[in-house]
PDB file of N, CA and C in Angstrom:
ATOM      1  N   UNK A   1      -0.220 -22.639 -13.114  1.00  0.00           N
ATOM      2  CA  UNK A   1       0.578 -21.438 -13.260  1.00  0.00           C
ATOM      3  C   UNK A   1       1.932 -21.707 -12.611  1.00  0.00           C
ATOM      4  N   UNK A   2       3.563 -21.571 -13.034  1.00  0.00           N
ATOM      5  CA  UNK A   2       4.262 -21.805 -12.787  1.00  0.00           C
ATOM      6  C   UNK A   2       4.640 -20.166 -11.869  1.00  0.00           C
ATOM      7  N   UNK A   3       5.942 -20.841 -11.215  1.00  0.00           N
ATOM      8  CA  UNK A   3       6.000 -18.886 -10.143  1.00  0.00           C
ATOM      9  C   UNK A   3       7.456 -19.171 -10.579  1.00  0.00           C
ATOM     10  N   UNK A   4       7.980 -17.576 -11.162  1.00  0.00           N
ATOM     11  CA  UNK A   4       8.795 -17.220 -11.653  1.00  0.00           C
ATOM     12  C   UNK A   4      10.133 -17.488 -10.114  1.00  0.00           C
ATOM     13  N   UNK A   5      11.098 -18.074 -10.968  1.00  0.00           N
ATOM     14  CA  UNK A   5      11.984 -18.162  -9.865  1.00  0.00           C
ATOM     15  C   UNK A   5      13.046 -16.988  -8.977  1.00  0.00           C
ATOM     16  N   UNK A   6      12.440 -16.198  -7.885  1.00  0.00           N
ATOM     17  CA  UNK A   6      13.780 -14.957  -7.963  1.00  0.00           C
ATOM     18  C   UNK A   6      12.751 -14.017  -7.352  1.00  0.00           C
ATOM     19  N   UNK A   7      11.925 -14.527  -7.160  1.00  0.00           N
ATOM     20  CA  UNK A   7      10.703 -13.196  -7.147  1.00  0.00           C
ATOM     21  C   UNK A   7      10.749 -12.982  -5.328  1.00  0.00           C
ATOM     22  N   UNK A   8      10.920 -11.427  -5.472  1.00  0.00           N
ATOM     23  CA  UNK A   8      11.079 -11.945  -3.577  1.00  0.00           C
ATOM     24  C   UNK A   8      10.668 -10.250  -3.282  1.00  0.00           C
ATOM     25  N   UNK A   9       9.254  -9.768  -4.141  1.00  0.00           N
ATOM     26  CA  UNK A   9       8.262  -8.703  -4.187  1.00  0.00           C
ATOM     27  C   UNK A   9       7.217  -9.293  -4.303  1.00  0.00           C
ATOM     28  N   UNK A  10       5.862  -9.107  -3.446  1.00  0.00           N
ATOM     29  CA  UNK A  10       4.658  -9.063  -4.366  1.00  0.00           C
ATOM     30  C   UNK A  10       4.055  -7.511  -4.002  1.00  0.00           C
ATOM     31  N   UNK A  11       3.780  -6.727  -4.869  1.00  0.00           N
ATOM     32  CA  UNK A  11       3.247  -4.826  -4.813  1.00  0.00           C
ATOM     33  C   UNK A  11       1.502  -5.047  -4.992  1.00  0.00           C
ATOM     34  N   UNK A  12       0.869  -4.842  -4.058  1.00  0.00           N
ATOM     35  CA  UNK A  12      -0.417  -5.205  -4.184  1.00  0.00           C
ATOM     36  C   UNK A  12      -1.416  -3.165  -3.739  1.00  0.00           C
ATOM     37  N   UNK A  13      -2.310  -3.053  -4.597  1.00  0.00           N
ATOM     38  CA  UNK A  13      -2.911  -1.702  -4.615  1.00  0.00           C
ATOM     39  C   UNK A  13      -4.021  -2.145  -3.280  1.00  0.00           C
ATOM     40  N   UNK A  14      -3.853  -1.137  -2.442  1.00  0.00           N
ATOM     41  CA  UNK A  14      -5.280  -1.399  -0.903  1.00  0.00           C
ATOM     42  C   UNK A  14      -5.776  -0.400  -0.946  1.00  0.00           C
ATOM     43  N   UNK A  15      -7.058  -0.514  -0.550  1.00  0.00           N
ATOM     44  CA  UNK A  15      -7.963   0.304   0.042  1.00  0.00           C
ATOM     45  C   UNK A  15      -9.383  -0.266   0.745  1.00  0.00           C
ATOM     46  N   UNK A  16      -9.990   0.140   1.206  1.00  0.00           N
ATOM     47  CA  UNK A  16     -11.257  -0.854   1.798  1.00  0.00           C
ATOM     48  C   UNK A  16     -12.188  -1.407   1.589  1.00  0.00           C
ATOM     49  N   UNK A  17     -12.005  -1.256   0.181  1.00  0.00           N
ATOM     50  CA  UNK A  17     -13.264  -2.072  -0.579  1.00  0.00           C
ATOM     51  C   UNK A  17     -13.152  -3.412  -0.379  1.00  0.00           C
ATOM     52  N   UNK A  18     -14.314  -4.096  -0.938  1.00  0.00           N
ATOM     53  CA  UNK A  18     -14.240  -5.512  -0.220  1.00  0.00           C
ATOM     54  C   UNK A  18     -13.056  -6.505  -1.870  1.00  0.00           C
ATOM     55  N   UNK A  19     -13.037  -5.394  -2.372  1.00  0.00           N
ATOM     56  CA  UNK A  19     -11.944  -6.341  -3.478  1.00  0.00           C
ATOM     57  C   UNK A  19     -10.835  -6.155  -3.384  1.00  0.00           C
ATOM     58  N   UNK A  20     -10.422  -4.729  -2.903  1.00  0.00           N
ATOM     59  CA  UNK A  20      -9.246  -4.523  -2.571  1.00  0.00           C
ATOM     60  C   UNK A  20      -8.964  -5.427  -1.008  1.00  0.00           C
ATOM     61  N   UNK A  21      -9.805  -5.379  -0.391  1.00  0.00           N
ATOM     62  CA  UNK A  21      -9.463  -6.346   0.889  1.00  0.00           C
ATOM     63  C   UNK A  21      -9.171  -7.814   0.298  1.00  0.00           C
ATOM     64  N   UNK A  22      -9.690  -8.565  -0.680  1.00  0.00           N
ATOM     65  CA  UNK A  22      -9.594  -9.768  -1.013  1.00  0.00           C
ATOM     66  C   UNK A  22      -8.371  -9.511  -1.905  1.00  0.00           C
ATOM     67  N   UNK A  23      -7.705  -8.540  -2.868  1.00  0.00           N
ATOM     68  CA  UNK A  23      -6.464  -8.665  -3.372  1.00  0.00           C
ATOM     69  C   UNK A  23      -5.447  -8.552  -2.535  1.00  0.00           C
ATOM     70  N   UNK A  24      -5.460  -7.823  -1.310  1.00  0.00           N
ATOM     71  CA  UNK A  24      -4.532  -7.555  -0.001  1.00  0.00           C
ATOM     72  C   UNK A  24      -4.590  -9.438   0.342  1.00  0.00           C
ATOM     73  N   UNK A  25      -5.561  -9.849   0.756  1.00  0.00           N
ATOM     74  CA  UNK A  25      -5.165 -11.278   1.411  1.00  0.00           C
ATOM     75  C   UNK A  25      -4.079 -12.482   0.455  1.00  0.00           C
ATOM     76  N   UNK A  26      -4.571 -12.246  -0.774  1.00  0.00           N
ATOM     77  CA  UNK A  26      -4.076 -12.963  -1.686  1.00  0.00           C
ATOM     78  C   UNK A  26      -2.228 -12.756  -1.656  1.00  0.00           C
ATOM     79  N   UNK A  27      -2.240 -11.243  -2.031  1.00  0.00           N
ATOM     80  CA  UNK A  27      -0.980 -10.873  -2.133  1.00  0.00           C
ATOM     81  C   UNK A  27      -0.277 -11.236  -0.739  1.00  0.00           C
ATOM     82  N   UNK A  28      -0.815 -11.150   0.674  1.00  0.00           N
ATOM     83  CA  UNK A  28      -0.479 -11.958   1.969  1.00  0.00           C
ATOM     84  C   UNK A  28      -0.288 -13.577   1.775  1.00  0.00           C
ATOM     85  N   UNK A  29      -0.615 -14.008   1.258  1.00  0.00           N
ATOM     86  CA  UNK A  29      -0.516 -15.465   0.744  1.00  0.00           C
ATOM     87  C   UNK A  29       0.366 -15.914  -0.338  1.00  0.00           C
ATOM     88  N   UNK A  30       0.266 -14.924  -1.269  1.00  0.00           N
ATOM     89  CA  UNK A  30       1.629 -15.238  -1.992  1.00  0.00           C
ATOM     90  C   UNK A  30       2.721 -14.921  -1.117  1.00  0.00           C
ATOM     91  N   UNK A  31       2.726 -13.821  -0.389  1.00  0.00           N
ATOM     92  CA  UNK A  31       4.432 -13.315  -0.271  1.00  0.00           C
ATOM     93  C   UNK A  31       4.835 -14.715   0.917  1.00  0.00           C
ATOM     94  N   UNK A  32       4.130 -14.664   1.850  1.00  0.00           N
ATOM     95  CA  UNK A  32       4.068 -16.105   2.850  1.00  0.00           C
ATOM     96  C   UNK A  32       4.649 -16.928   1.963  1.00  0.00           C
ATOM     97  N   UNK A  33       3.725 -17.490   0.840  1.00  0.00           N
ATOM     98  CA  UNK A  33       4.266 -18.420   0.471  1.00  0.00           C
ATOM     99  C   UNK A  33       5.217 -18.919  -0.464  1.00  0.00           C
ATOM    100  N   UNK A  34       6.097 -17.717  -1.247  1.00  0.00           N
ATOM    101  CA  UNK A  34       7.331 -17.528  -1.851  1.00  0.00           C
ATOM    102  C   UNK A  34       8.202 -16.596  -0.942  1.00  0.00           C
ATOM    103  N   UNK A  35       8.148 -16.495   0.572  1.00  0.00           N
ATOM    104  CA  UNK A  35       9.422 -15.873   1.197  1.00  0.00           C
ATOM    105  C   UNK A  35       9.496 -14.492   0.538  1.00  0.00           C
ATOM    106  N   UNK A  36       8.807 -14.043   0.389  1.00  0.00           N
ATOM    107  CA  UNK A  36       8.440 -12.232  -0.576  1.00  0.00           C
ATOM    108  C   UNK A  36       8.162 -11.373   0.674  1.00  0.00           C
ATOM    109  N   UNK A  37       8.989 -10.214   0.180  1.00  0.00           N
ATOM    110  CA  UNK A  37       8.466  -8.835   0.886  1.00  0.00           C
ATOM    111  C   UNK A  37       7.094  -8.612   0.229  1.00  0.00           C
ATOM    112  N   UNK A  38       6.346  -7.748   0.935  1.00  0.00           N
ATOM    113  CA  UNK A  38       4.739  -7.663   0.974  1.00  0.00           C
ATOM    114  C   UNK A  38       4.486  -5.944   0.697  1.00  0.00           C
ATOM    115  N   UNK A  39       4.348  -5.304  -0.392  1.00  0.00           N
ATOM    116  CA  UNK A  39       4.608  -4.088  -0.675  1.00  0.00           C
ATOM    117  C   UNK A  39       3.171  -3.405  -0.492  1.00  0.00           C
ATOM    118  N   UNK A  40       2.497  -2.748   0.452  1.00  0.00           N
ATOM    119  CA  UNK A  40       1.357  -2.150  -0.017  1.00  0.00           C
ATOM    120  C   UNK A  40       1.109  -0.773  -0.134  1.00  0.00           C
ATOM    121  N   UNK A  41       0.666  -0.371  -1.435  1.00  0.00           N
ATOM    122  CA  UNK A  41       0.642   0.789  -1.939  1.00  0.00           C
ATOM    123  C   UNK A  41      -0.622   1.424  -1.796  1.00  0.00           C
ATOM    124  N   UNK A  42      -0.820   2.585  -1.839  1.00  0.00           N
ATOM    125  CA  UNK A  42      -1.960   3.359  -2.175  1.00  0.00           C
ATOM    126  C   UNK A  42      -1.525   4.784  -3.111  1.00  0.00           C
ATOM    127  N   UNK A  43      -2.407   5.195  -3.716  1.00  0.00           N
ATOM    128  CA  UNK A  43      -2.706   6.272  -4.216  1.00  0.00           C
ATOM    129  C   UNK A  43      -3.683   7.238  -4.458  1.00  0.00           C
ATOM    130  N   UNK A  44      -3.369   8.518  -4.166  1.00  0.00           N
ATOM    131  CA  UNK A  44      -4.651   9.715  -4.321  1.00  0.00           C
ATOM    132  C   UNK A  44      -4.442  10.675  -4.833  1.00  0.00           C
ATOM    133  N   UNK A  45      -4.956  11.620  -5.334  1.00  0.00           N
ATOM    134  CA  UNK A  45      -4.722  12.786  -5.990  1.00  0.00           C
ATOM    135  C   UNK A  45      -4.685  13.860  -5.261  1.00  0.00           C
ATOM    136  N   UNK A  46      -3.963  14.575  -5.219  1.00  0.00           N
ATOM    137  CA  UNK A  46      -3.739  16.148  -4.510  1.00  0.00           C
ATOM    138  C   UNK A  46      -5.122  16.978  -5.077  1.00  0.00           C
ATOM    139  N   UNK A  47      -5.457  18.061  -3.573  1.00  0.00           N
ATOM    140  CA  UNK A  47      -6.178  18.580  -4.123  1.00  0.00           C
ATOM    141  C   UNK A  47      -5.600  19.591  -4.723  1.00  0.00           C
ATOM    142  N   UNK A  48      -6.497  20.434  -6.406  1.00  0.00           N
ATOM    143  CA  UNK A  48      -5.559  21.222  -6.989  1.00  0.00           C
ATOM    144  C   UNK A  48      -5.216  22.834  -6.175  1.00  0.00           C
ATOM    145  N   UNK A  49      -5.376  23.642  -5.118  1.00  0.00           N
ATOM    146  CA  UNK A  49      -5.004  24.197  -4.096  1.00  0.00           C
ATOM    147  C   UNK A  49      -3.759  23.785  -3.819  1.00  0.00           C
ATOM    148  N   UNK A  50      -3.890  22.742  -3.674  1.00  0.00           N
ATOM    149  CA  UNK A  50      -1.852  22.028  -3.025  1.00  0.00           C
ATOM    150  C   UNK A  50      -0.980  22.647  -4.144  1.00  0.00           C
ATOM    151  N   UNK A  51      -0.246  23.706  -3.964  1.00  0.00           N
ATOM    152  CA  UNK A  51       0.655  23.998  -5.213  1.00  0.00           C
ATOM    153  C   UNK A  51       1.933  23.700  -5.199  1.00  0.00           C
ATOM    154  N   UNK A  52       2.847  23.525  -6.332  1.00  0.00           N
ATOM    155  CA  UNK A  52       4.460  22.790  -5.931  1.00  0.00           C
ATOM    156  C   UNK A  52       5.253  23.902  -5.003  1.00  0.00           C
ATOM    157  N   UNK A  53       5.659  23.794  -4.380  1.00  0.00           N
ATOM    158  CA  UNK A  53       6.755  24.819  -3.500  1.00  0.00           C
ATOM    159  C   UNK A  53       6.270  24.879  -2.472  1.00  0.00           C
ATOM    160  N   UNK A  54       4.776  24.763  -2.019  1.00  0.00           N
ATOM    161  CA  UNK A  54       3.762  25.082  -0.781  1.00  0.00           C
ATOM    162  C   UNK A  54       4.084  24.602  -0.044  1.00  0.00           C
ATOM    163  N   UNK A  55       4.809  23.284   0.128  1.00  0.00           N
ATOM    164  CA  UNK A  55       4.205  22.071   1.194  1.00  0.00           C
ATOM    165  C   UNK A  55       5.837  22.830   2.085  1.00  0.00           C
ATOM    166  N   UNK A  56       4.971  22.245   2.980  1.00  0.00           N
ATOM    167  CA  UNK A  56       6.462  22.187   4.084  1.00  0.00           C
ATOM    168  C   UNK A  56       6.337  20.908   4.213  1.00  0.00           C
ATOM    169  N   UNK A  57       7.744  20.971   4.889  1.00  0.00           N
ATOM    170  CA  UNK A  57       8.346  19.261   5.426  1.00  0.00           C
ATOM    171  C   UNK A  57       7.245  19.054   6.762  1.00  0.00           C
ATOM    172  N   UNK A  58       6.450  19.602   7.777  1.00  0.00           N
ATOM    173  CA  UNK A  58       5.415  19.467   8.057  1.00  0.00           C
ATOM    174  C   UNK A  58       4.004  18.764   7.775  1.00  0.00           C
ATOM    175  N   UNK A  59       3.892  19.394   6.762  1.00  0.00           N
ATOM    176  CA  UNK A  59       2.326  18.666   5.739  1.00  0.00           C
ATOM    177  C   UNK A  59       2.874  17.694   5.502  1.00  0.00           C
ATOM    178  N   UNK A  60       4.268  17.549   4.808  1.00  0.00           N
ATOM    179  CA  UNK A  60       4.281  15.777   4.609  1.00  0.00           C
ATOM    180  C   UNK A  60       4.596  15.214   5.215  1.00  0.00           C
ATOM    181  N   UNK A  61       5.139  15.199   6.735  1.00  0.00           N
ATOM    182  CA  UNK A  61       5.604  14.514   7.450  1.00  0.00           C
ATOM    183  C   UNK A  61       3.657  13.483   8.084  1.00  0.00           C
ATOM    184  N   UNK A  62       2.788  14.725   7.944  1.00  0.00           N
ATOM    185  CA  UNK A  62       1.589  14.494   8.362  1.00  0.00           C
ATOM    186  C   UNK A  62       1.134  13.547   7.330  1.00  0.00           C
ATOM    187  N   UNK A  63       1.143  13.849   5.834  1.00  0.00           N
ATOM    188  CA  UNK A  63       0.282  12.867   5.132  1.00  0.00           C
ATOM    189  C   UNK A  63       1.219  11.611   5.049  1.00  0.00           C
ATOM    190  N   UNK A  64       2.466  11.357   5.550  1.00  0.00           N
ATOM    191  CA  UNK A  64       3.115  10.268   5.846  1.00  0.00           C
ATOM    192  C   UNK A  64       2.515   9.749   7.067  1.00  0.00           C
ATOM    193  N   UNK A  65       2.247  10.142   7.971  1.00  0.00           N
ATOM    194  CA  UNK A  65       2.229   9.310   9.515  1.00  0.00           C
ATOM    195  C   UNK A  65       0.537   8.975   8.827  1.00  0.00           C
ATOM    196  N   UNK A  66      -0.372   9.802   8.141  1.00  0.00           N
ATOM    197  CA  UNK A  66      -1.640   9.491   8.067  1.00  0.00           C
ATOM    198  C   UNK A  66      -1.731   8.155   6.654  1.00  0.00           C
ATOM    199  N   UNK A  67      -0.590   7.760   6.147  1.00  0.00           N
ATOM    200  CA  UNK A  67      -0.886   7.196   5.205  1.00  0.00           C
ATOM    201  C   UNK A  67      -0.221   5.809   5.980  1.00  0.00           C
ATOM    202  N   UNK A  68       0.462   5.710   6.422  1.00  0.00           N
ATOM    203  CA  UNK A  68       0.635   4.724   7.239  1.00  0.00           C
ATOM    204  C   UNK A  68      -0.297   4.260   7.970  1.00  0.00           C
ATOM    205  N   UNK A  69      -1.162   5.206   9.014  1.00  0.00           N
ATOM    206  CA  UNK A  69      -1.821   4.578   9.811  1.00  0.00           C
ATOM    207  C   UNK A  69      -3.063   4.302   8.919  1.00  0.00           C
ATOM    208  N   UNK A  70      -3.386   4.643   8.308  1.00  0.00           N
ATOM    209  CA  UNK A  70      -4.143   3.708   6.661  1.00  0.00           C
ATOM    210  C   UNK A  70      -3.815   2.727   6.218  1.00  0.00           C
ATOM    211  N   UNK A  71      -3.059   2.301   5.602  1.00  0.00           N
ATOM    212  CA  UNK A  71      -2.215   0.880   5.667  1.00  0.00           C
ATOM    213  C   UNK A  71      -2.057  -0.011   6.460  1.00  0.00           C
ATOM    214  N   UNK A  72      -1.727   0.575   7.760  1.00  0.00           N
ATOM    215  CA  UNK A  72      -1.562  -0.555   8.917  1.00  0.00           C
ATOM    216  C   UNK A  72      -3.064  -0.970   9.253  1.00  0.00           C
ATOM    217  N   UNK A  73      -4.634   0.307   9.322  1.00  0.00           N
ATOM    218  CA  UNK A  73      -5.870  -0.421   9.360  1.00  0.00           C
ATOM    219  C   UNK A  73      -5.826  -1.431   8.488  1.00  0.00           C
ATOM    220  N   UNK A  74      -5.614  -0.976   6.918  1.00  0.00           N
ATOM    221  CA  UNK A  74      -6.483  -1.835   5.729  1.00  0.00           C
ATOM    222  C   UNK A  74      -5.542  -3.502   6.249  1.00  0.00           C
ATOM    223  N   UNK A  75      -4.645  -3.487   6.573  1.00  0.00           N
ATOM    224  CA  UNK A  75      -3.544  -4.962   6.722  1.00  0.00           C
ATOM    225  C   UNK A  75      -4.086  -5.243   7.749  1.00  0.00           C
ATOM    226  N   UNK A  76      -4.606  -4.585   9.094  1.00  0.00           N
ATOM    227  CA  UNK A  76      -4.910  -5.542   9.997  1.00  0.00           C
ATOM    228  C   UNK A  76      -6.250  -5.706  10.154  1.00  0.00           C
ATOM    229  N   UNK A  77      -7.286  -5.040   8.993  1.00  0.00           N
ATOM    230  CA  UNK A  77      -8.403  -5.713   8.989  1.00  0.00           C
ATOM    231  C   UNK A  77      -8.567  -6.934   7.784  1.00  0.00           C
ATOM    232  N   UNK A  78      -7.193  -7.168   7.001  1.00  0.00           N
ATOM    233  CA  UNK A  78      -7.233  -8.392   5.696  1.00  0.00           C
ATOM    234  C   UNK A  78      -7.299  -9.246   7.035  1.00  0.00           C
TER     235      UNK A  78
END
């Protein structure tokens, strides 16, 4: 497999499954080893209660600090 020249992302999906833990290491190994920022994403669905206009800058400041400290587990248990 040749590696595209320029590439200086790898966006890898985490969560704690044991495959998502093995695509997190990989994507740690590519970015290492093409000099790449290391992007890790997650995604979830709102529950339908959450309505548009509701949220305060509060609630999200919270599901920000809580989605981080999610991320930083799932990376420092790869």
């Amino acid at each position: 497999m040749s590696r595209p020249t320029g590439a200086h992302r790898v966006v890898v999906g985490v969560d704690r499954s044991f495959a998502g833990m093995q695509a997190l290491r990989r994507a740690m190994q590519l970015a290492r080893r093409d000099g790449a920022q290391l992007d890790a994403v997650r995604a979830w669905v709102f529950a339908p209660t959450w309505l548009p206009g509701t949220l305060t800058w509060r609630w999200q400041d919270e599901c920000d600090r809580a989605a981080l400290v999610y991320l930083r587990g799932v990376v420092d248990a790869a």
